[in-house]
Protein backbone atom coordinates (compact mmCIF):
# COMPACT_ATOMS: atom_id res chain seq x y z
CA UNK A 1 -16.47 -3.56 16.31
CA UNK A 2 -13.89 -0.86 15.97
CA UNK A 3 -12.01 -1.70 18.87
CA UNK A 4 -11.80 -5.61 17.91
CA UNK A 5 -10.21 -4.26 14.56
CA UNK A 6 -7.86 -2.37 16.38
CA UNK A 7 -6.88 -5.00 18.63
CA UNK A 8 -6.41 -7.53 15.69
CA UNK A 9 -4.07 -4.69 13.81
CA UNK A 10 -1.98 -4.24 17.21
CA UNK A 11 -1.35 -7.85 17.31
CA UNK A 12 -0.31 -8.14 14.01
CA UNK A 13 1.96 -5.16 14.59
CA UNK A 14 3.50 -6.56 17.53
CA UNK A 15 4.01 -9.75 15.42
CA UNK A 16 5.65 -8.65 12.69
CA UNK A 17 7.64 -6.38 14.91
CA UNK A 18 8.93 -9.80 16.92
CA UNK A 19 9.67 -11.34 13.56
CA UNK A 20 11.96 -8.10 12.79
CA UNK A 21 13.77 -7.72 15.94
CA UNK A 22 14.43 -11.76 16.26
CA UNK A 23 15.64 -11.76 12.10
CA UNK A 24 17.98 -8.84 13.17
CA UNK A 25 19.44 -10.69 16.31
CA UNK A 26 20.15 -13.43 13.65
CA UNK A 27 21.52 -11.59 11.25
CA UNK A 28 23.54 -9.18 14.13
CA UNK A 29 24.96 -12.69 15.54
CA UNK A 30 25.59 -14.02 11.84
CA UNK A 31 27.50 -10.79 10.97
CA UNK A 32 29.32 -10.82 14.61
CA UNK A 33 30.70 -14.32 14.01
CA UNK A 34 31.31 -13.72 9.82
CA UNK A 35 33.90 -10.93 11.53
CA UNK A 36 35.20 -12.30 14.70
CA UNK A 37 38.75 -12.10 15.21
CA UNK A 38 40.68 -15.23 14.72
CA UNK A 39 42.50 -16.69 17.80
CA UNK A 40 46.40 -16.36 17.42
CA UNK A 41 47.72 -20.01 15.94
């Protein structure tokens, strides 16, 4: 029984670790085009 409740925390770990690397891609991409140099007119 113990392991089964370990294995269940570890997946939800790794889940909401997914969830926090993917939101701060989004919000590393966001910021990289919010500060992109503008192409000479």
């Amino acid at each position: 029984m113990k392991k089964l409740i370990l294995a269940a925390l570890a997946a939800a770990g790794a889940i909401v670790a997914g969830k926090k690397l993917q939101q701060s891609k989004a919000e590393q991409a966001l910021w990289a085009e919010a500060t992109d140099k503008l192409p000479k007119a």
